[in-house]
N, C-alpha and C. Protein backbone atom coordinates (compact mmCIF):
# COMPACT_ATOMS: atom_id res chain seq x y z
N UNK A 1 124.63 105.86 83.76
CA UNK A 1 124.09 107.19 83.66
C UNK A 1 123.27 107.46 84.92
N UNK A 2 123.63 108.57 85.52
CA UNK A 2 123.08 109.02 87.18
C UNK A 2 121.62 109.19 86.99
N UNK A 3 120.72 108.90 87.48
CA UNK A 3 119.08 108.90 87.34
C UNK A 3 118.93 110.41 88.42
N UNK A 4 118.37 111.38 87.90
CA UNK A 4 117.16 112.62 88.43
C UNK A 4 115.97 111.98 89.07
N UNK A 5 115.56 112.02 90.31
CA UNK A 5 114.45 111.59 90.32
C UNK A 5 114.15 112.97 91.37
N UNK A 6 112.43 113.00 91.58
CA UNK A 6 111.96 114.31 92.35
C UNK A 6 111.43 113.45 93.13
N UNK A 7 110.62 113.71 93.90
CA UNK A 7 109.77 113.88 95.37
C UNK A 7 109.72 112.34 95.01
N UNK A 8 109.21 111.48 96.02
CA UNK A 8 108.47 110.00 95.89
C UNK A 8 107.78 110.04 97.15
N UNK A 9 106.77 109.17 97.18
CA UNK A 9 106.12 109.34 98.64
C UNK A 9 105.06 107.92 98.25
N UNK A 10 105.86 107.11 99.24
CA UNK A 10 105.62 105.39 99.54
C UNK A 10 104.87 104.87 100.19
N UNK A 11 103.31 105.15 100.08
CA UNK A 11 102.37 104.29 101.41
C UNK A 11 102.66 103.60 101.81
N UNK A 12 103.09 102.63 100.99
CA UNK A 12 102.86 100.71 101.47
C UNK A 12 103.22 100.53 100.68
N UNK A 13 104.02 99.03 101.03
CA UNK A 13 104.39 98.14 100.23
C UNK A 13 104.89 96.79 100.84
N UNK A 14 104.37 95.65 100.54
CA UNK A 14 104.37 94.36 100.63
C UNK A 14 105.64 94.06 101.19
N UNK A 15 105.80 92.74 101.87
CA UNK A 15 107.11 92.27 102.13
C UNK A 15 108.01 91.36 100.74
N UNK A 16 106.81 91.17 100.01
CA UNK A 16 107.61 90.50 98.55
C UNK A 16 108.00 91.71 98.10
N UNK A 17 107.45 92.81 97.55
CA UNK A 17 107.77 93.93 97.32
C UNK A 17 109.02 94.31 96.29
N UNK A 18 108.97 94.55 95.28
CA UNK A 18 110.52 95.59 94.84
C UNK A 18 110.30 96.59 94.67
N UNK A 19 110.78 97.74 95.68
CA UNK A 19 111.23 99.26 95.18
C UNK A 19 112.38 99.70 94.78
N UNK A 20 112.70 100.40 93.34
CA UNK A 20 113.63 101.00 92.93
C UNK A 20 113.54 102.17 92.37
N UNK A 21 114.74 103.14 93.05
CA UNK A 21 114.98 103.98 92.49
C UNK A 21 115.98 104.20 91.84
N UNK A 22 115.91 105.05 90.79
CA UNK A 22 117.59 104.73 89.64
C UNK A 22 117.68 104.15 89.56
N UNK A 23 118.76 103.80 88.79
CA UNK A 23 119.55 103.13 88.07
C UNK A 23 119.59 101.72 88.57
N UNK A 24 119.04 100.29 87.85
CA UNK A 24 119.49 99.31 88.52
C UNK A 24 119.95 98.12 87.16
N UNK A 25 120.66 97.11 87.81
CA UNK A 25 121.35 96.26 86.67
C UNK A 25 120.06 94.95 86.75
N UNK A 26 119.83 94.40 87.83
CA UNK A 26 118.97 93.16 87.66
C UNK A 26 117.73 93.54 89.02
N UNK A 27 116.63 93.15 88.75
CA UNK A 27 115.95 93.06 90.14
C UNK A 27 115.26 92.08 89.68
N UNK A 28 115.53 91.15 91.06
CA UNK A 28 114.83 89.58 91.58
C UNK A 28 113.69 89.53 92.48
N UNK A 29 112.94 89.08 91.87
CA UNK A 29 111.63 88.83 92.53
C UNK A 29 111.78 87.79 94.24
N UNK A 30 111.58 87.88 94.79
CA UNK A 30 111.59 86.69 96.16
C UNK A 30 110.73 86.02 96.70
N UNK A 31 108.96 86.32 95.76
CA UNK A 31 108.17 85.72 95.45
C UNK A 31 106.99 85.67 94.34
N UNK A 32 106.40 84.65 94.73
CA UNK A 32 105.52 84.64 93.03
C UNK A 32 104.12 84.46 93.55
N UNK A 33 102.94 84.58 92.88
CA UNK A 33 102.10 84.31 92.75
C UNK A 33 100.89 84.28 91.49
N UNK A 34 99.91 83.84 91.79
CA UNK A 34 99.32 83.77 90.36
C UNK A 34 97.77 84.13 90.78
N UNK A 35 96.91 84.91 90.26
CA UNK A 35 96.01 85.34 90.50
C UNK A 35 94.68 85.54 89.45
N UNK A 36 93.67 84.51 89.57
CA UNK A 36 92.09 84.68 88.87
C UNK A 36 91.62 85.47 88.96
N UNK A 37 90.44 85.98 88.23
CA UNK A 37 89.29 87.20 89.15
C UNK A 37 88.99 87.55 87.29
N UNK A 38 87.36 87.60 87.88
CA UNK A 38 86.56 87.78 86.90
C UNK A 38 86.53 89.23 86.66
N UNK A 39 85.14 89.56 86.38
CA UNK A 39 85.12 91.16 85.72
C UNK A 39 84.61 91.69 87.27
N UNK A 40 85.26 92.93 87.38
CA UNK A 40 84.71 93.62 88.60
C UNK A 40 85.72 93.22 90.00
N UNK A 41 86.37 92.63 89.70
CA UNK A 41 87.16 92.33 90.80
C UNK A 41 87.82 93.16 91.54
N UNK A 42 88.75 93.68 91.33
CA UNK A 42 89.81 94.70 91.69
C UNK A 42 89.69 96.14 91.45
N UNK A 43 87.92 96.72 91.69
CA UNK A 43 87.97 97.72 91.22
C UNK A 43 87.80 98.29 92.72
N UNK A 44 88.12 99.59 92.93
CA UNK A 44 88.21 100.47 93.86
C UNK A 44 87.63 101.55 93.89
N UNK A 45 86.88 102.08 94.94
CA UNK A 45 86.55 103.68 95.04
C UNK A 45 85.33 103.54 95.89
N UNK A 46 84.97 104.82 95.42
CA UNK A 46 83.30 105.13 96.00
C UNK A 46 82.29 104.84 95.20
N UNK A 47 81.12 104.46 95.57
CA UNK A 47 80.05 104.34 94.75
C UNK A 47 79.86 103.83 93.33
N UNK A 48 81.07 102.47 93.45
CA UNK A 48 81.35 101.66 92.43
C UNK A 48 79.42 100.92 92.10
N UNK A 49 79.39 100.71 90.86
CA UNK A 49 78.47 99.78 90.33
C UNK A 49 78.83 98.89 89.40
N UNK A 50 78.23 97.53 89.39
CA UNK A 50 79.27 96.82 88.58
C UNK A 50 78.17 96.27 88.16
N UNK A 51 77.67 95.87 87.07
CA UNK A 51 76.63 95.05 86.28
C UNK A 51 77.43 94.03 85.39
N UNK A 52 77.41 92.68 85.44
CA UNK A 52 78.41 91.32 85.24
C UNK A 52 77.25 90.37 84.95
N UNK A 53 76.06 90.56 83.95
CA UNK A 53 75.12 89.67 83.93
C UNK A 53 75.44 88.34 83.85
N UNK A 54 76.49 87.92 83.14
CA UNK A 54 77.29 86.71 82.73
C UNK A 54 78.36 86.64 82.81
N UNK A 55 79.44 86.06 83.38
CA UNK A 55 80.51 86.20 83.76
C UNK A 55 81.48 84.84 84.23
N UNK A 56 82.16 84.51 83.42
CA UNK A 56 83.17 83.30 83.83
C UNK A 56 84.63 83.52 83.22
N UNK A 57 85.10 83.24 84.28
CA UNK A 57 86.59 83.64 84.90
C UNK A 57 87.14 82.07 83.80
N UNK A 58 87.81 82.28 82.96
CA UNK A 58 88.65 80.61 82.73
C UNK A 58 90.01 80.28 82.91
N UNK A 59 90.24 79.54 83.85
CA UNK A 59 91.20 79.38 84.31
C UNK A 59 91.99 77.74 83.59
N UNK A 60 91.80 77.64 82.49
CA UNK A 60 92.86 76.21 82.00
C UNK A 60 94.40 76.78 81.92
N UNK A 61 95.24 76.50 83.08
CA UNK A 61 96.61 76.45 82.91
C UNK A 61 97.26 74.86 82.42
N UNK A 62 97.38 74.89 81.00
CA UNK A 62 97.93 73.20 80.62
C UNK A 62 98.95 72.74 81.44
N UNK A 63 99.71 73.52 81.59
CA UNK A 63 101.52 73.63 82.02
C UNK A 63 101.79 72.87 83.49
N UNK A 64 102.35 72.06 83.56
CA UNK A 64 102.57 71.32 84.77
C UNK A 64 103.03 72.50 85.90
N UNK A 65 104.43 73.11 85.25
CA UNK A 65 104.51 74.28 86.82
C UNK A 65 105.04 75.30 85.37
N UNK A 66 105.43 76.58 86.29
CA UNK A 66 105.46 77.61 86.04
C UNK A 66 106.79 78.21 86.18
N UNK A 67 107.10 79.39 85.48
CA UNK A 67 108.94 79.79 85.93
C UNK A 67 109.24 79.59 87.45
N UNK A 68 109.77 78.74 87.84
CA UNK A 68 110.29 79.06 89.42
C UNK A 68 111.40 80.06 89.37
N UNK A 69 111.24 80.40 90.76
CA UNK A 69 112.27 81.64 91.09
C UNK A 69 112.96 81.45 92.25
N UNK A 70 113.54 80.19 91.91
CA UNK A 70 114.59 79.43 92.63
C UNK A 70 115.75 79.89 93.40
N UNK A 71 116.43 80.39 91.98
CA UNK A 71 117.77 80.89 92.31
C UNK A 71 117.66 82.54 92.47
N UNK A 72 116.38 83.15 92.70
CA UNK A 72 116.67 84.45 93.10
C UNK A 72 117.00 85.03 94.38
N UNK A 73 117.95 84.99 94.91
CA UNK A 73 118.34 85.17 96.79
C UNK A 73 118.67 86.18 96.77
């Protein structure tokens, strides 16, 4: 089924990156990563305030490794 799409407008985007438009059957990642961060981390703007009196991030991963993405070429 043909996908409609209107305007798009793309700042940036990473070299791992997937952009799609329409219609697609599979999309493969070509890299991975894994990422911590407590409260307040990733916030953005102007005249942010962040009050975090107590704050711990827990990071126990049991798992020896993680999905690899081996065979995605």
């Amino acid at each position: 089924m043909p996908a409609i799409v209107g305007i798009v407008k793309l700042t940036a985007i990473s070299s791992s990156a997937v952009f799609n438009i329409g219609d697609v059957y599979n999309i493969s990642p070509q890299a991975e990563s894994k990422t911590f961060a407590g409260a307040g981390s990733f916030n953005t703007g102007d005249h942010l305030r962040n009050h975090n009196n107590y704050n711990i991030t827990t990071t126990n991963d049991r798992d020896l490794s993680d999905q690899a993405n081996a065979f995605n070429v």
